[in-house]
C-alpha atoms as a PDB file:
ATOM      1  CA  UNK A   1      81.511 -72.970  15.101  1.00  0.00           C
ATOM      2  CA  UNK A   2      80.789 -71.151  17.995  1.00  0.00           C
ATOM      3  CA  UNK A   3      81.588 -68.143  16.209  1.00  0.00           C
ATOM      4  CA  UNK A   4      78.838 -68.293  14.046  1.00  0.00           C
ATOM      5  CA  UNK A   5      76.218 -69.472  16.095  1.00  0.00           C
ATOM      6  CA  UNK A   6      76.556 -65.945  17.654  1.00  0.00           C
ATOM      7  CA  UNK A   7      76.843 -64.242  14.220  1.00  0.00           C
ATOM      8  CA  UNK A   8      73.390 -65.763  13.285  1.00  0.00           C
ATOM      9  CA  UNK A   9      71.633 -64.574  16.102  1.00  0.00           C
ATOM     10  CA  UNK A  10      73.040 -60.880  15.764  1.00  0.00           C
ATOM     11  CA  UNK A  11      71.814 -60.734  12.379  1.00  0.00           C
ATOM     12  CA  UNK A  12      68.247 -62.012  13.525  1.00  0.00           C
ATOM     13  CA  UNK A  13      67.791 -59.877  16.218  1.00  0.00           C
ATOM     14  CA  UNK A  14      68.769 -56.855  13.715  1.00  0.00           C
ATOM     15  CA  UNK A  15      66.130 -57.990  11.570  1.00  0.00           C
ATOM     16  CA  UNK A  16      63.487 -58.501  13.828  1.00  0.00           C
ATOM     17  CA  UNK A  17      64.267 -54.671  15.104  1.00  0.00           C
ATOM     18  CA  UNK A  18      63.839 -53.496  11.740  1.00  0.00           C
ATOM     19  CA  UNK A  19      60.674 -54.881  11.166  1.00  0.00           C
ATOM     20  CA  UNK A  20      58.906 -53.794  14.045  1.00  0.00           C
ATOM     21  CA  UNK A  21      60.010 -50.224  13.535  1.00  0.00           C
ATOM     22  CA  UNK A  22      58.536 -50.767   9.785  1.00  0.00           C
ATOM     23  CA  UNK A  23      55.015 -51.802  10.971  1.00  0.00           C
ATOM     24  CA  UNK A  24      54.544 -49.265  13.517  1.00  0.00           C
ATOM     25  CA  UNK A  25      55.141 -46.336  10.942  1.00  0.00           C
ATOM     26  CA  UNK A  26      52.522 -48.713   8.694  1.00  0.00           C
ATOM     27  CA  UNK A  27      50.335 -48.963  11.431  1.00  0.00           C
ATOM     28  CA  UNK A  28      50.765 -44.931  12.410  1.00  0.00           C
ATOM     29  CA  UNK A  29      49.703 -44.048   8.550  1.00  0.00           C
ATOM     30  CA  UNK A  30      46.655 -46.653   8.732  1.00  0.00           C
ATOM     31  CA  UNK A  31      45.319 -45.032  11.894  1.00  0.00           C
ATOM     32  CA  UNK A  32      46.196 -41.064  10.535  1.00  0.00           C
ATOM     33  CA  UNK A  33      44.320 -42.159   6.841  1.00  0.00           C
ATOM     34  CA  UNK A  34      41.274 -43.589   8.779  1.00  0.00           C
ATOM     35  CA  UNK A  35      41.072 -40.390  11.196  1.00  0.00           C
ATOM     36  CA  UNK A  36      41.387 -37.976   8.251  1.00  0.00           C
ATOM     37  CA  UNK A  37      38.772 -40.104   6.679  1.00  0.00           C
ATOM     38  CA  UNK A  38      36.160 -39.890   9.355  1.00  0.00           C
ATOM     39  CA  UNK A  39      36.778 -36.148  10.035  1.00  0.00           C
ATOM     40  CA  UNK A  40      36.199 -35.227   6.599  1.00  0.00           C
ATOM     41  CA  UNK A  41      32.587 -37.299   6.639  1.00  0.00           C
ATOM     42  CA  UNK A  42      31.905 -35.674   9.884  1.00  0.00           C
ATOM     43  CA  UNK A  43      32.687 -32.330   7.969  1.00  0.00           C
ATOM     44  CA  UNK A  44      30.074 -33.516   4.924  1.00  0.00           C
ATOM     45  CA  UNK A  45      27.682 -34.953   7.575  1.00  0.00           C
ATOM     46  CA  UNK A  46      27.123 -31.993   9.343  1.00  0.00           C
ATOM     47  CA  UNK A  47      26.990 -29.684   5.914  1.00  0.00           C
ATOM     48  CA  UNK A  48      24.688 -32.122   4.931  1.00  0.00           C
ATOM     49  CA  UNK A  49      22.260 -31.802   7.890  1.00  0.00           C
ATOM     50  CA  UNK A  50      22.623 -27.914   7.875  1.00  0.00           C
ATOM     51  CA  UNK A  51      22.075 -28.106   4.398  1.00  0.00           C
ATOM     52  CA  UNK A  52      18.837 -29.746   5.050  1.00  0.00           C
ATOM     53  CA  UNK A  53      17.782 -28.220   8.070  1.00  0.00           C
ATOM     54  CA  UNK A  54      17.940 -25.044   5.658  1.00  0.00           C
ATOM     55  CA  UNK A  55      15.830 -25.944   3.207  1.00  0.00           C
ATOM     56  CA  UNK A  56      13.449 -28.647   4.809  1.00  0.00           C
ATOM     57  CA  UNK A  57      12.416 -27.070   7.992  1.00  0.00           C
ATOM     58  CA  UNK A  58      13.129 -23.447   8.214  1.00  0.00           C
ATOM     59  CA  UNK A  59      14.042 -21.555  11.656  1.00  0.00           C
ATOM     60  CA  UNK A  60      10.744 -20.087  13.905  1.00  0.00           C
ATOM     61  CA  UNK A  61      12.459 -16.368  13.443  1.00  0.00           C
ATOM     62  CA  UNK A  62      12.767 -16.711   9.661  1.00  0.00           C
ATOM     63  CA  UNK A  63       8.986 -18.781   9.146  1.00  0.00           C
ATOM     64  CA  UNK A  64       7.865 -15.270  11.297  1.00  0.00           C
ATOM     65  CA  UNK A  65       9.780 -13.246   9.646  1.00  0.00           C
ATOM     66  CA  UNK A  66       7.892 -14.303   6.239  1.00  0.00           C
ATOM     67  CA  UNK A  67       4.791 -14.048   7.897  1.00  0.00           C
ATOM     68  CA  UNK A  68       5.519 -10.612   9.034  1.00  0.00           C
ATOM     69  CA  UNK A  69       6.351  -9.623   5.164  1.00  0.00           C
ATOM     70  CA  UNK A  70       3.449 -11.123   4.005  1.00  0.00           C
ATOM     71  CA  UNK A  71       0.981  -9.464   5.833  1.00  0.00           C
ATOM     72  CA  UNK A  72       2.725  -6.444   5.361  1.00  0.00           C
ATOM     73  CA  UNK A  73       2.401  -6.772   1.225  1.00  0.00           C
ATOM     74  CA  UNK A  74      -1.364  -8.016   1.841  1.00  0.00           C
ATOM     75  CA  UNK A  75      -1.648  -4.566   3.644  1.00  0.00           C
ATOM     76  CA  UNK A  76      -0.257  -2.063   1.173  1.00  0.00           C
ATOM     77  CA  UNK A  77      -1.633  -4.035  -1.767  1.00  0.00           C
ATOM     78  CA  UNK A  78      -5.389  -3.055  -0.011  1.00  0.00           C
ATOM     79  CA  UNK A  79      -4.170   0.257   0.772  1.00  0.00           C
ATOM     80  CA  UNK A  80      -3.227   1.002  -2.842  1.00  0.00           C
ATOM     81  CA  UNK A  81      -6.392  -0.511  -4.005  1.00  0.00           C
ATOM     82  CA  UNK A  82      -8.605   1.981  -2.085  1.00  0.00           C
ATOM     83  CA  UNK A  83      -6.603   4.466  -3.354  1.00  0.00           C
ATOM     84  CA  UNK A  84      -6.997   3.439  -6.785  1.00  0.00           C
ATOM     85  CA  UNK A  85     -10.991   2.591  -6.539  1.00  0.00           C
ATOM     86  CA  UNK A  86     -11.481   6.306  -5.006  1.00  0.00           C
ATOM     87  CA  UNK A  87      -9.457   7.633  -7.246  1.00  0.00           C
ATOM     88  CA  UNK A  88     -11.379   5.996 -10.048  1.00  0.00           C
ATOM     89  CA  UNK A  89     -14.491   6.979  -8.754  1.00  0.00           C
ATOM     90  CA  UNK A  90     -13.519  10.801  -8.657  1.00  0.00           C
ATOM     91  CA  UNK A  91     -12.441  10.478 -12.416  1.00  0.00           C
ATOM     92  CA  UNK A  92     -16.020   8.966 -13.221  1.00  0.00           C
ATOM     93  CA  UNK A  93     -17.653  11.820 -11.814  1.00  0.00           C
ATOM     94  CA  UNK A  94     -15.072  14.129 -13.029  1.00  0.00           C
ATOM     95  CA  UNK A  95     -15.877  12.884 -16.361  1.00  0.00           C
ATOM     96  CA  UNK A  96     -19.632  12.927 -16.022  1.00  0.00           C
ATOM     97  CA  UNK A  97     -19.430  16.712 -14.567  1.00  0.00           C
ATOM     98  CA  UNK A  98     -17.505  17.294 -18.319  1.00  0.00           C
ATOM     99  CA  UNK A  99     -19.945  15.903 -20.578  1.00  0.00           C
ATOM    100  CA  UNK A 100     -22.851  17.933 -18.508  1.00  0.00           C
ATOM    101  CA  UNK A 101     -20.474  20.883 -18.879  1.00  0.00           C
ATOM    102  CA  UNK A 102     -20.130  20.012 -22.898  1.00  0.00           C
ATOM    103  CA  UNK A 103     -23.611  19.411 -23.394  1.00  0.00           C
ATOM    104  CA  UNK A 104     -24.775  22.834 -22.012  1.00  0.00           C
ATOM    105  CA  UNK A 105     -21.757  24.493 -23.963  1.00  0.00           C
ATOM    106  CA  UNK A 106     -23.243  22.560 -26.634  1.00  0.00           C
ATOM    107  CA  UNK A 107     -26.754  23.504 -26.320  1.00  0.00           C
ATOM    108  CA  UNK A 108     -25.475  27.298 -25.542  1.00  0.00           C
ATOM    109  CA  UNK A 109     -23.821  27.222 -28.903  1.00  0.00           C
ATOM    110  CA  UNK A 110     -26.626  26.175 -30.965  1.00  0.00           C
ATOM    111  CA  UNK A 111     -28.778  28.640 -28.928  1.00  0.00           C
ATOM    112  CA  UNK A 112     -26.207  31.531 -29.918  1.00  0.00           C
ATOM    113  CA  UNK A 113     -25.735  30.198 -33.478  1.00  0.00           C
ATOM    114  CA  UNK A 114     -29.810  30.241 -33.614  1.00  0.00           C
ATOM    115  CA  UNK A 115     -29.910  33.844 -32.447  1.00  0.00           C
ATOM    116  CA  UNK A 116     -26.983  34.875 -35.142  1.00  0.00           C
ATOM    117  CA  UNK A 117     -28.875  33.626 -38.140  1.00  0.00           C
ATOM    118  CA  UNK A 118     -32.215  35.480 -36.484  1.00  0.00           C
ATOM    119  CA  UNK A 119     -30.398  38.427 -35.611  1.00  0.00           C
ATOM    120  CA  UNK A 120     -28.684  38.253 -39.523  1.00  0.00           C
ATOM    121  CA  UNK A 121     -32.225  37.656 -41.096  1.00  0.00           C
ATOM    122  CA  UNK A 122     -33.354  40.822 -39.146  1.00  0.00           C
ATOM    123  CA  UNK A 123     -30.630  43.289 -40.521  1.00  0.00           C
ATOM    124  CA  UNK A 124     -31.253  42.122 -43.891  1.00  0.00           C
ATOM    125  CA  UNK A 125     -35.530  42.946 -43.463  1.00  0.00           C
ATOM    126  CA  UNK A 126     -34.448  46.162 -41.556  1.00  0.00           C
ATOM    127  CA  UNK A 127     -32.182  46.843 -44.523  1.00  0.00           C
ATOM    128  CA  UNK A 128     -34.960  46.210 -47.289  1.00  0.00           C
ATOM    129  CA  UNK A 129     -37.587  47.910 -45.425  1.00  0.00           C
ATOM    130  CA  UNK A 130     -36.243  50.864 -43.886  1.00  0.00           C
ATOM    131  CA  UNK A 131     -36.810  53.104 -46.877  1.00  0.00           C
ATOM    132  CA  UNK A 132     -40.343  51.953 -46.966  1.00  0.00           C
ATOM    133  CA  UNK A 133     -40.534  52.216 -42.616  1.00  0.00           C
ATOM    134  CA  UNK A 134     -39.183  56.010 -43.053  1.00  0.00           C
ATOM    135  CA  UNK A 135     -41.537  57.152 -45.685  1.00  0.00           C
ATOM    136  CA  UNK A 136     -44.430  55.066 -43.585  1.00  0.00           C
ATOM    137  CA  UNK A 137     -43.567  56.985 -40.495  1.00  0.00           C
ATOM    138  CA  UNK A 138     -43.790  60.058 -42.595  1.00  0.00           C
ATOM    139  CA  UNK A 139     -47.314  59.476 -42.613  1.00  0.00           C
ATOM    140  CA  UNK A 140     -47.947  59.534 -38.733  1.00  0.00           C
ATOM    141  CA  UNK A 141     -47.267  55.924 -38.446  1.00  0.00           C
ATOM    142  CA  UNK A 142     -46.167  54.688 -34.909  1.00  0.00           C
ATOM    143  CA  UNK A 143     -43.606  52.451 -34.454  1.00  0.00           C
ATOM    144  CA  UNK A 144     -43.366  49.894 -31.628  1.00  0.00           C
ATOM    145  CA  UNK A 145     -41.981  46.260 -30.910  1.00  0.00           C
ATOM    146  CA  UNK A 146     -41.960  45.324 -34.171  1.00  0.00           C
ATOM    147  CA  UNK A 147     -45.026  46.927 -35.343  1.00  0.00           C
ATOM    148  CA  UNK A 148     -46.691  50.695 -36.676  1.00  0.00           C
ATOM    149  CA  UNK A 149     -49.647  51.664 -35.241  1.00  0.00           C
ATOM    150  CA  UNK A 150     -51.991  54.886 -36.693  1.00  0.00           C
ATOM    151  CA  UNK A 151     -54.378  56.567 -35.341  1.00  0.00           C
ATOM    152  CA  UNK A 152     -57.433  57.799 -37.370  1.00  0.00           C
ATOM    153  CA  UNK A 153     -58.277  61.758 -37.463  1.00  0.00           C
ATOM    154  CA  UNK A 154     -62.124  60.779 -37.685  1.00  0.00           C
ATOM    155  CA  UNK A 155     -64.906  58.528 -37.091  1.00  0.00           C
ATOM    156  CA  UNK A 156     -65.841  55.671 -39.332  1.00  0.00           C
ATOM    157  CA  UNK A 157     -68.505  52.837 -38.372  1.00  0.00           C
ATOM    158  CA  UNK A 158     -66.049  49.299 -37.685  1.00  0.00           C
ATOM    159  CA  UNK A 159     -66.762  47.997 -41.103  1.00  0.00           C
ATOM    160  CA  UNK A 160     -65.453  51.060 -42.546  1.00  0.00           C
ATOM    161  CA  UNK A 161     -62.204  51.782 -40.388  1.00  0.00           C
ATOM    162  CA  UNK A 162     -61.334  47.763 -41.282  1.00  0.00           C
ATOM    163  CA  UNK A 163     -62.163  48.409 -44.729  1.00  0.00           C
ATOM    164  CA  UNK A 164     -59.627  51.575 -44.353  1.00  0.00           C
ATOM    165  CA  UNK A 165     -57.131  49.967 -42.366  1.00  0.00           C
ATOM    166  CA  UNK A 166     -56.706  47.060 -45.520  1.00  0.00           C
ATOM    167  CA  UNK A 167     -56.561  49.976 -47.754  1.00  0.00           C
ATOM    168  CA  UNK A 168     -53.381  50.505 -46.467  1.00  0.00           C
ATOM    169  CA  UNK A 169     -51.786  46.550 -45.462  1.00  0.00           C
ATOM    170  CA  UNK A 170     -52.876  46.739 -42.424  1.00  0.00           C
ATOM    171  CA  UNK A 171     -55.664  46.014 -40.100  1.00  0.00           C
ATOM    172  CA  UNK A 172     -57.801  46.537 -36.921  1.00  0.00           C
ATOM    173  CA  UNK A 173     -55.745  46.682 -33.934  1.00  0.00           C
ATOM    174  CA  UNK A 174     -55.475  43.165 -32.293  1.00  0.00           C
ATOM    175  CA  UNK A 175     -54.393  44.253 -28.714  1.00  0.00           C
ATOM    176  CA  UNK A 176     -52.709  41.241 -27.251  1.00  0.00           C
ATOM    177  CA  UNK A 177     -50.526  42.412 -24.733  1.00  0.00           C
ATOM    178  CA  UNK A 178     -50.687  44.556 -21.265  1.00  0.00           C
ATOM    179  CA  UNK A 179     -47.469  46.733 -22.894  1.00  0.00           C
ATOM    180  CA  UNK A 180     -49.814  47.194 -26.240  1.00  0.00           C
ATOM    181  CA  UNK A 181     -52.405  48.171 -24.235  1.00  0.00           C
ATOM    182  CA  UNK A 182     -50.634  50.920 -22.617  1.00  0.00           C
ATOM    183  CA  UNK A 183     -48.753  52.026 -25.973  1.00  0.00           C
ATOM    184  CA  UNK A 184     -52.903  52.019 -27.309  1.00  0.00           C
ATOM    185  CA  UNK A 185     -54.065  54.446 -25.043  1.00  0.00           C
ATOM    186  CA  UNK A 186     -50.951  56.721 -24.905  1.00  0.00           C
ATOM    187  CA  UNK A 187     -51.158  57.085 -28.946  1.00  0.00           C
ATOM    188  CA  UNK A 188     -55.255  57.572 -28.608  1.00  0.00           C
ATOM    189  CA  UNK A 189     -54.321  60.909 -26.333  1.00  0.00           C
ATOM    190  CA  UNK A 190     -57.782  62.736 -25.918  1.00  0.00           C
ATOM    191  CA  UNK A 191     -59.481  60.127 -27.923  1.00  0.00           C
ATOM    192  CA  UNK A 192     -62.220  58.561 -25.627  1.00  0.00           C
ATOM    193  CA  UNK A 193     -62.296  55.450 -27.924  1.00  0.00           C
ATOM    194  CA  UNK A 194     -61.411  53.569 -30.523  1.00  0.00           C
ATOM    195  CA  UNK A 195     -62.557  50.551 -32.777  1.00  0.00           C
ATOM    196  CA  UNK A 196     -60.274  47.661 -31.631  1.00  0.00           C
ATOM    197  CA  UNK A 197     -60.079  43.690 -31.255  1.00  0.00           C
ATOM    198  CA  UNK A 198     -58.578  42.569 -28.074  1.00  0.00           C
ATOM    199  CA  UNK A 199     -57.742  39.099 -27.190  1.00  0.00           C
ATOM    200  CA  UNK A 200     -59.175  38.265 -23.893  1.00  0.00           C
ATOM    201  CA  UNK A 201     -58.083  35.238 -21.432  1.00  0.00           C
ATOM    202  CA  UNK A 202     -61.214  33.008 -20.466  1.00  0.00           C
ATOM    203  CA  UNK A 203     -59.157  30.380 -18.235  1.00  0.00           C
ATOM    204  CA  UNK A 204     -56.052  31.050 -19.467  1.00  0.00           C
ATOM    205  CA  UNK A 205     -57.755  30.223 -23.106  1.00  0.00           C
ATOM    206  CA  UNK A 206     -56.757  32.871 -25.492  1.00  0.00           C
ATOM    207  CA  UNK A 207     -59.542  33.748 -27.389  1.00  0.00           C
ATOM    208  CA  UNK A 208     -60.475  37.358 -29.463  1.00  0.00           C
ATOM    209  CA  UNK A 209     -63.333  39.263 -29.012  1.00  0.00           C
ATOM    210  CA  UNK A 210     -65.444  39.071 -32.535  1.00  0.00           C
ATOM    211  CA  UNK A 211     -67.543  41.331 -33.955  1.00  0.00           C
ATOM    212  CA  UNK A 212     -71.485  40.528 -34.416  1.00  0.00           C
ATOM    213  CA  UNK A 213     -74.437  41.593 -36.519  1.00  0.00           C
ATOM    214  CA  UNK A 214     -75.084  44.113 -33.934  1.00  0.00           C
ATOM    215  CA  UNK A 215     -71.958  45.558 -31.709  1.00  0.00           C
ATOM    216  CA  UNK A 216     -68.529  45.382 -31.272  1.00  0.00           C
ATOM    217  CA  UNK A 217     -65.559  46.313 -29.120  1.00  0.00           C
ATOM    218  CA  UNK A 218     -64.467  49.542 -28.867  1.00  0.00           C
ATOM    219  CA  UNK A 219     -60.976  50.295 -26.962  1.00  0.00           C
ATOM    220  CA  UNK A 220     -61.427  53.293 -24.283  1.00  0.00           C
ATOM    221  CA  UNK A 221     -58.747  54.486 -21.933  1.00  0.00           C
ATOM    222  CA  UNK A 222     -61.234  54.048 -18.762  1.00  0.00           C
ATOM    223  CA  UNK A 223     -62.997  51.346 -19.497  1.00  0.00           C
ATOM    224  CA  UNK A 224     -61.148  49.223 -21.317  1.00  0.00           C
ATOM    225  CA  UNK A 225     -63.334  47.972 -23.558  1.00  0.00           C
ATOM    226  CA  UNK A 226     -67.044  48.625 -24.360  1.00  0.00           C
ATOM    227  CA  UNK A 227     -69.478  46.977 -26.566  1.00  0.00           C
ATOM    228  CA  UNK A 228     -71.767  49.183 -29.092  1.00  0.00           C
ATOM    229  CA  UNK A 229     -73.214  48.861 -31.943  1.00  0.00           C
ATOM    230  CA  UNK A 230     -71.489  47.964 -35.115  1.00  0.00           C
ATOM    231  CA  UNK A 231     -72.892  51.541 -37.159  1.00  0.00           C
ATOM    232  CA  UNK A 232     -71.760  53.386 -34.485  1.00  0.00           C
ATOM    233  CA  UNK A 233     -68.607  55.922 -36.166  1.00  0.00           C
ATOM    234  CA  UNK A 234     -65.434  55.785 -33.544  1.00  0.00           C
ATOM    235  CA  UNK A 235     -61.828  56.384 -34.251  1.00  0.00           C
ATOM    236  CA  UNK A 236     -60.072  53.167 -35.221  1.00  0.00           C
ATOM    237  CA  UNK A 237     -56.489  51.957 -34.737  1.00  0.00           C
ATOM    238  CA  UNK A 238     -54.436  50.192 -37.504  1.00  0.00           C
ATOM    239  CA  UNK A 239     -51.659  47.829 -36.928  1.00  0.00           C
ATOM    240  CA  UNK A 240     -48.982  46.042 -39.276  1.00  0.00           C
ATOM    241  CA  UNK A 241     -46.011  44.133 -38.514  1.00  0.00           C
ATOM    242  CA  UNK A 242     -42.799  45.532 -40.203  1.00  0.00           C
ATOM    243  CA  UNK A 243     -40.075  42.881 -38.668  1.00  0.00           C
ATOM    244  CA  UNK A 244     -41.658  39.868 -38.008  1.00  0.00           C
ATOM    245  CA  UNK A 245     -40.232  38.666 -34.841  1.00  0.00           C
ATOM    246  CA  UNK A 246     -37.999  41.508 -34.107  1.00  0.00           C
ATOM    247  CA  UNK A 247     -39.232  42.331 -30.743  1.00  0.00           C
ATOM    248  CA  UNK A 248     -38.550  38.762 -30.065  1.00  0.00           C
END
């Protein structure tokens, strides 16, 4: 009986060992789970907050950092603008210095194309009227600036020497001009004067000199021009115009 009293309390004392040993390794696993637990949400926690920190609230070096590139851009944006407007600005007057050049190159053309067709419609009277300008010449005709010019080889009164001068399809000299003048009195020679009309400025008023009842003008190389009477028989000068305009 004894025996088994002391059997009994063997086996209870083995089983009370074993089942502390098995709840301190439960109790170890509890306490490692709950660690690993709260390191990991430390872990998350503090992603979390960089995370934010990131995003909500940037750092002082990065906010000036963005300022810095900011005003940077602002600055080579006005820079490139300037450019641009001064660069726009040279094309405008670039362009307006073109269409002055054009319309002068313009105008120069239809100046040139003007004096072609003139030049053409000359040549084509010089080419009809040669013949008729050679034989004309022939005659003791004088040609100058566009114009033939005789000389009479006696005296007539001025209503004769005009009558004379239409004879031939022409008329009294009209001088009009300081280089006709001069041409006048070098194809008179000896002559001491000649009937003549001459155009005379009165104010810068062209007028011509005409002919009354009594006296006219008569041309002289001295004098100019003298008045007598309209009877009076003088040499006379005829004029016609060959080439209209060619002395242009």
């Amino acid at each position: 009986m004894a025996l088994n009293i002391e059997q009994d309390l063997c086996e209870c004392e083995c089983l009370q060992k074993v089942d502390k040993t098995h709840t301190k390794d439960t109790q170890y696993k509890v306490f490692r789970l709950t660690a690993v637990c709260l390191g990991v949400m430390c872990i998350l926690q503090a992603t979390l907050n960089i995370t934010l920190r990131l995003h909500s609230s940037p750092e002082p070096e990065t906010e000036l950092l963005n300022n810095s590139y900011y005003n940077l851009t602002i600055e080579e944006l006005r820079t490139i603008y300037d450019k641009l407007f001064k660069e726009n600005h040279q094309l405008h007057l670039y362009i307006n210095h073109l269409k002055t050049r054009y319309t002068k190159v313009f105008e120069k053309r239809n100046e040139l194309e003007t004096n072609y067709t003139r030049l053409v419609k000359k040549r084509d009277q010089f080419e009809r009227t040669f013949p008729e300008l050679v034989d004309i010449i022939g005659l003791g005709w004088k040609y100058f600036n566009s114009k033939l010019y005789y000389i009479s080889n006696e005296k007539k009164s001025w209503y004769q020497s005009s009558q004379d001068c239409k004879k031939n399809g022409a008329k009294l000299v009209t001088i009009s001009s300081q280089e006709e003048e001069d041409f006048i009195i070098k194809l008179m020679g000896n002559k001491s004067q000649a009937w003549a009309w001459k155009e005379v400025l009165a104010h810068k008023t062209g007028s011509v000199v005409q002919p009354n009842n009594e006296t006219n003008q008569a041309f002289t190389g001295k004098t100019r021009l003298n008045s007598i009477p309209c009877d009076e028989k003088e040499w006379w000068v005829c004029e016609k115009t060959v080439f209209e305009g060619l002395g242009e």
